[in-house]
PDB file of N, CA and C in Angstrom:
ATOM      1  N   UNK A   1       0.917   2.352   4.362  1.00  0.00           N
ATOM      2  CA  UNK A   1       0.737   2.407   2.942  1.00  0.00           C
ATOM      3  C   UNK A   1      -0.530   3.211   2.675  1.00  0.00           C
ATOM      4  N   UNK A   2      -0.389   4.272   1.518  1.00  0.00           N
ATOM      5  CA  UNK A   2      -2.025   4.885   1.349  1.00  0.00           C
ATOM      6  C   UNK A   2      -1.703   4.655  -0.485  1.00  0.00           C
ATOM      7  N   UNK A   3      -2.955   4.929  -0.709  1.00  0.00           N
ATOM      8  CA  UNK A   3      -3.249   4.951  -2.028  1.00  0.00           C
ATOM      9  C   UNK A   3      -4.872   5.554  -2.396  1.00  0.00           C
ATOM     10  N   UNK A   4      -4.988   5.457  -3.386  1.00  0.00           N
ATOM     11  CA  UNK A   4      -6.183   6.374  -3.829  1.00  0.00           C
ATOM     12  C   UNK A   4      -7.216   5.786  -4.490  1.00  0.00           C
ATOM     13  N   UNK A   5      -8.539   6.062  -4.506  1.00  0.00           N
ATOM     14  CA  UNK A   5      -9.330   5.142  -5.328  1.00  0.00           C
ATOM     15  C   UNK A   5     -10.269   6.291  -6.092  1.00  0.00           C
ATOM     16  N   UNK A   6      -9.661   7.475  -6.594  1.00  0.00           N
ATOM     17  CA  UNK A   6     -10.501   8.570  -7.335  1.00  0.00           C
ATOM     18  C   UNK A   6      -9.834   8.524  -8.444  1.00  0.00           C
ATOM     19  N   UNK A   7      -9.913   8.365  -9.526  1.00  0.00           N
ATOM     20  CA  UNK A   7      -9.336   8.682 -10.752  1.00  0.00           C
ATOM     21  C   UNK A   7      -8.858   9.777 -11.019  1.00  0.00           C
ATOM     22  N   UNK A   8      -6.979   9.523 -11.675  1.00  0.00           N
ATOM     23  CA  UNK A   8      -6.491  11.292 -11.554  1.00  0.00           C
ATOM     24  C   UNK A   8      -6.938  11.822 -13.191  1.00  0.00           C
ATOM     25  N   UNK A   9      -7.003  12.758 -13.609  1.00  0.00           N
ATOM     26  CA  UNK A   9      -7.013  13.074 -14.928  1.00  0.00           C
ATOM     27  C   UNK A   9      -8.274  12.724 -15.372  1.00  0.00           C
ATOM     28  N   UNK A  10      -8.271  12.045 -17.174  1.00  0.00           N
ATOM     29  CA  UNK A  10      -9.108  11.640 -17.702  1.00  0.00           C
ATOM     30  C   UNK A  10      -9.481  10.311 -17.622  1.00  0.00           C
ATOM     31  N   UNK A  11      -8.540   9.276 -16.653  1.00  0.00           N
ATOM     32  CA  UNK A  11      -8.775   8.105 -16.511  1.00  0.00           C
ATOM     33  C   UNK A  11     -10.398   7.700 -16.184  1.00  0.00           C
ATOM     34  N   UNK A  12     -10.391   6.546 -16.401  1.00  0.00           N
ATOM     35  CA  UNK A  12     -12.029   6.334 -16.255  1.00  0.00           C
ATOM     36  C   UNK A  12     -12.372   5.040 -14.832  1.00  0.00           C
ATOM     37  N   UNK A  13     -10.863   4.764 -14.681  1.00  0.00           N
ATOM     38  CA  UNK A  13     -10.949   4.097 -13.347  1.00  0.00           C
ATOM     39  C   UNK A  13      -9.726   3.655 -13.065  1.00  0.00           C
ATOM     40  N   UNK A  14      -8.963   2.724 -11.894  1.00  0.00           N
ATOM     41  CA  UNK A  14      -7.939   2.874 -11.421  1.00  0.00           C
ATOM     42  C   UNK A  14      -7.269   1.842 -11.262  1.00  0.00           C
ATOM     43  N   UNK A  15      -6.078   1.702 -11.266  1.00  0.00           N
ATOM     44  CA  UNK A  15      -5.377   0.236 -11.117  1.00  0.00           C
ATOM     45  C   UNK A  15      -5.539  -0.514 -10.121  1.00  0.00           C
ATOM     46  N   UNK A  16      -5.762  -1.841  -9.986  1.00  0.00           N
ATOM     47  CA  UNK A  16      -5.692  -2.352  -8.343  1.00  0.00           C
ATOM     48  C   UNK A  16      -4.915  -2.918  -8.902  1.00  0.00           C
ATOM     49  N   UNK A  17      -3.870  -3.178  -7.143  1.00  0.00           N
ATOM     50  CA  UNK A  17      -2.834  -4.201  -7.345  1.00  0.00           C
ATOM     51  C   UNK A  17      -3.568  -5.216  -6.458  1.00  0.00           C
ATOM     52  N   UNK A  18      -3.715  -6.505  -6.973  1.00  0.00           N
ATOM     53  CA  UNK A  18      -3.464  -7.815  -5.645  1.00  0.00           C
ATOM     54  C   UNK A  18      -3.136  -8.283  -4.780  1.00  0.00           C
ATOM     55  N   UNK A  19      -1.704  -7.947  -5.280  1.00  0.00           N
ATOM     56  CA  UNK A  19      -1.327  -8.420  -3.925  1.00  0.00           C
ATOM     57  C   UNK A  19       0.265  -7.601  -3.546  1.00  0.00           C
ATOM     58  N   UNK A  20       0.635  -7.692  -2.324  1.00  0.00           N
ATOM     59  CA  UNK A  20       1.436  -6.945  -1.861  1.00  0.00           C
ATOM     60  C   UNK A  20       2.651  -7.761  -0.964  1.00  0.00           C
ATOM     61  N   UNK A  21       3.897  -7.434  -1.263  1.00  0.00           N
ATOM     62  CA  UNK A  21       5.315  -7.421  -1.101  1.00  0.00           C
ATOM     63  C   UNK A  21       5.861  -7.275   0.112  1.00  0.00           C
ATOM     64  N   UNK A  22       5.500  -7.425   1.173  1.00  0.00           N
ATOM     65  CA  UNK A  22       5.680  -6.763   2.648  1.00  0.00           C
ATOM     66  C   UNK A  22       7.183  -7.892   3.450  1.00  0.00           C
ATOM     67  N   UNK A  23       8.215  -7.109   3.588  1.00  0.00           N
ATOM     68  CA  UNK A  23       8.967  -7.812   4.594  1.00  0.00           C
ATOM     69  C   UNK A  23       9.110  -7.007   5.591  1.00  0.00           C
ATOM     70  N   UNK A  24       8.623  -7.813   7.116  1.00  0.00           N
ATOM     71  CA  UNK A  24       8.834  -7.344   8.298  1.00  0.00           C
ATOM     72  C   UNK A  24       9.455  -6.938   8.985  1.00  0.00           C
ATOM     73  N   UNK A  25       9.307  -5.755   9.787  1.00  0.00           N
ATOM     74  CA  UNK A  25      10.789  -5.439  10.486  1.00  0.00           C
ATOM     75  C   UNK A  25      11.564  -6.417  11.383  1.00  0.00           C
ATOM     76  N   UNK A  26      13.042  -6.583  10.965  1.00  0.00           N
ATOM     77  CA  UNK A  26      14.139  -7.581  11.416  1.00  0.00           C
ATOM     78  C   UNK A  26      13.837  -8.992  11.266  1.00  0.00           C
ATOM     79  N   UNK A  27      13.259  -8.935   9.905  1.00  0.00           N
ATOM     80  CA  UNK A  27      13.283 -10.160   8.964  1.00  0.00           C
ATOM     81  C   UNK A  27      14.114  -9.914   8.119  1.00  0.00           C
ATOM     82  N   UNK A  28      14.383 -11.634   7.269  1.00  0.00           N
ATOM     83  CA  UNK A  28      15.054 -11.253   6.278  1.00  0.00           C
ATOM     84  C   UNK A  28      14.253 -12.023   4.497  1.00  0.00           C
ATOM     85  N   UNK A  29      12.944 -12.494   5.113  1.00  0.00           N
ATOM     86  CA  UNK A  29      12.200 -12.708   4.250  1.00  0.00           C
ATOM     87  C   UNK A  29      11.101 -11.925   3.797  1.00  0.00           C
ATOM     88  N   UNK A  30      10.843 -12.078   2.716  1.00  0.00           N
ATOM     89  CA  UNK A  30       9.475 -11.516   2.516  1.00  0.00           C
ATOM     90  C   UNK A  30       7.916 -12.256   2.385  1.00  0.00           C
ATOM     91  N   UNK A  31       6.673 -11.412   2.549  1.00  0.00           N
ATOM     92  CA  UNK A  31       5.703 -12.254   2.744  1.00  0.00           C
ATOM     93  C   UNK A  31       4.773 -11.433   1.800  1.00  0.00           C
ATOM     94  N   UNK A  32       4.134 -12.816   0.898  1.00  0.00           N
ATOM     95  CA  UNK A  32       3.087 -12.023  -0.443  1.00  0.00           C
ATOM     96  C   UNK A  32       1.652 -11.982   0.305  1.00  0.00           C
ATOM     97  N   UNK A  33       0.933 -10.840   0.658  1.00  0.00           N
ATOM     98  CA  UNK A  33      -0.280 -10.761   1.252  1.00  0.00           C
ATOM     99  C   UNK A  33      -0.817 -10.842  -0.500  1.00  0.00           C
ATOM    100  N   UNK A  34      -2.164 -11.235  -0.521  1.00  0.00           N
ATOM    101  CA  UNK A  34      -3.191 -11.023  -1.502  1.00  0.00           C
ATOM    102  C   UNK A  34      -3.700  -9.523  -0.371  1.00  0.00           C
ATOM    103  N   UNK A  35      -4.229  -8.546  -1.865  1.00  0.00           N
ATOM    104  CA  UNK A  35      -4.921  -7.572  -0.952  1.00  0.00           C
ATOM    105  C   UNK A  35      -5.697  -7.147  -2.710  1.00  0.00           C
ATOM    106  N   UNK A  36      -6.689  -5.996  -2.425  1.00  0.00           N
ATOM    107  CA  UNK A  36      -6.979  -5.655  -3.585  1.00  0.00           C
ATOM    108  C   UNK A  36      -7.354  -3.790  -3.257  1.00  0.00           C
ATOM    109  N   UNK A  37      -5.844  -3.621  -3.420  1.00  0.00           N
ATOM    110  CA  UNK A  37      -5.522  -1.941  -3.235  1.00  0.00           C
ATOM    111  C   UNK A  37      -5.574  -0.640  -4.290  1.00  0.00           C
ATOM    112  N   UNK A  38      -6.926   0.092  -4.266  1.00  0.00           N
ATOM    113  CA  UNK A  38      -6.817   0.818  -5.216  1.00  0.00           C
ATOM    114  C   UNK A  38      -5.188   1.940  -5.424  1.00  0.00           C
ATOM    115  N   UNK A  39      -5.084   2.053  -6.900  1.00  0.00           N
ATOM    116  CA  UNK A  39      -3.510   2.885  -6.763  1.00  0.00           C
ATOM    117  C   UNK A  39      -3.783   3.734  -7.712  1.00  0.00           C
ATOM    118  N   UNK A  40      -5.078   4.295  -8.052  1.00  0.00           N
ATOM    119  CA  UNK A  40      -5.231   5.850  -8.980  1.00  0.00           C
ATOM    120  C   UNK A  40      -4.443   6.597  -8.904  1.00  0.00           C
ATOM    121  N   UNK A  41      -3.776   7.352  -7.740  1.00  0.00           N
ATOM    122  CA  UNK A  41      -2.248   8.403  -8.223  1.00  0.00           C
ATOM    123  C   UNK A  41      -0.728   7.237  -7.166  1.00  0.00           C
ATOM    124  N   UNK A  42      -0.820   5.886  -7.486  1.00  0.00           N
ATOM    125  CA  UNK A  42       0.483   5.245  -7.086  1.00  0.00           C
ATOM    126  C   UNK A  42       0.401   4.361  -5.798  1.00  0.00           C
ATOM    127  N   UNK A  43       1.002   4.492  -5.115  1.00  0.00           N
ATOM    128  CA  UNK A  43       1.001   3.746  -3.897  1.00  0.00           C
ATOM    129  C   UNK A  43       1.994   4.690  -3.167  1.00  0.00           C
ATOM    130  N   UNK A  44       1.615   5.042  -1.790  1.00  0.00           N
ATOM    131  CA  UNK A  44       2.611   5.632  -1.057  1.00  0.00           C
ATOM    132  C   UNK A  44       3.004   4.673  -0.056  1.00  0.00           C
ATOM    133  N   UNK A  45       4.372   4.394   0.615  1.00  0.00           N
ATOM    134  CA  UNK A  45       4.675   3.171   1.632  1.00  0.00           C
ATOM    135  C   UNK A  45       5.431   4.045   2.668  1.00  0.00           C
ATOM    136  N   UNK A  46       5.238   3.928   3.612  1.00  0.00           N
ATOM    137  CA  UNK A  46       6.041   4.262   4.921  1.00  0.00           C
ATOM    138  C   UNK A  46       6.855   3.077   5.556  1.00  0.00           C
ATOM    139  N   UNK A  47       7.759   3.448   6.509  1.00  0.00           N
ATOM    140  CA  UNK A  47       8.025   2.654   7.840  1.00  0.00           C
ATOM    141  C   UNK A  47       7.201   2.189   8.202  1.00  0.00           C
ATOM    142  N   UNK A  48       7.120   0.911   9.013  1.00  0.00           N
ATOM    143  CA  UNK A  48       6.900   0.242  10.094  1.00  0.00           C
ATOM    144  C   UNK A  48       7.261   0.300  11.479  1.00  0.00           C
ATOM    145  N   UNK A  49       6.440   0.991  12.045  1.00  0.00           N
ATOM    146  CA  UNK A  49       7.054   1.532  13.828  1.00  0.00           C
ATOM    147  C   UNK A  49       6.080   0.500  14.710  1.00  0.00           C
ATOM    148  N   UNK A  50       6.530   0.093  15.735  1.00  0.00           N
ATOM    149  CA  UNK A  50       6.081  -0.570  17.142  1.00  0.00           C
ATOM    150  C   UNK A  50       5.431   0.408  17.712  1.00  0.00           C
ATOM    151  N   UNK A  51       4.150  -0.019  18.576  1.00  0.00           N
ATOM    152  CA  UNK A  51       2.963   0.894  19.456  1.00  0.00           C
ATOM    153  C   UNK A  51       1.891   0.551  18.421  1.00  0.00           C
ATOM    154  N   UNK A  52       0.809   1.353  18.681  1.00  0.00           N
ATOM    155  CA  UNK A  52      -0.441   0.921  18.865  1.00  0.00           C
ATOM    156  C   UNK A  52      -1.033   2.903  18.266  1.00  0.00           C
ATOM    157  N   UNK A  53       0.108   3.622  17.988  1.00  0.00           N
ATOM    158  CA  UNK A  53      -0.269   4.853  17.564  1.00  0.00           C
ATOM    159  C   UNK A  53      -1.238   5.138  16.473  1.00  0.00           C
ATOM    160  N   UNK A  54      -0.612   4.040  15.188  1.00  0.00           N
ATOM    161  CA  UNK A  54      -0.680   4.133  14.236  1.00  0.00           C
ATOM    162  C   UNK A  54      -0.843   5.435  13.438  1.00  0.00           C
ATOM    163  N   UNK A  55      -1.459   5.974  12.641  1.00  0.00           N
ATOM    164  CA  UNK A  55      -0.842   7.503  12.153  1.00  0.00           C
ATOM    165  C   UNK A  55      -0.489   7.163  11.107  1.00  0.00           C
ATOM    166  N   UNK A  56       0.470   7.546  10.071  1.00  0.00           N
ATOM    167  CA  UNK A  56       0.391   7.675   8.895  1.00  0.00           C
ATOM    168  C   UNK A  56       0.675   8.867   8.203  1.00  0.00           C
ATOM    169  N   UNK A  57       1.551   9.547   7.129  1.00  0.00           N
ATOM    170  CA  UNK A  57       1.632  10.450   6.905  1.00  0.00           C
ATOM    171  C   UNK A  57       2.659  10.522   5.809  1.00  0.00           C
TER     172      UNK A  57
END
């Protein structure tokens, strides 16, 4: 997940969300993390891959 904490435009500061929606790979539930994630231009979400690579993109 990335997100942004610079204000886009004329905004004067940025949304945080709380908390976050995450179900695990080869679950069939979901789990509410509290988090406090800046989202100035949105939230971007990827896959979830196994290893230790991590990366992002």
């Amino acid at each position: 997940m990335f997100g942004s904490d610079v204000p886009v435009g004329s905004a004067p500061s940025c949304t945080t969300y709380s908390a976050l929606l995450v179900t695990p790979p080869n679950a069939f539930q979901s789990v509410q993390l509290t988090a406090q994630v800046p989202g100035c231009s949105g939230l971007r979400v990827s896959p979830v891959y196994a290893g230790t690579g991590g990366g992002g993109g």
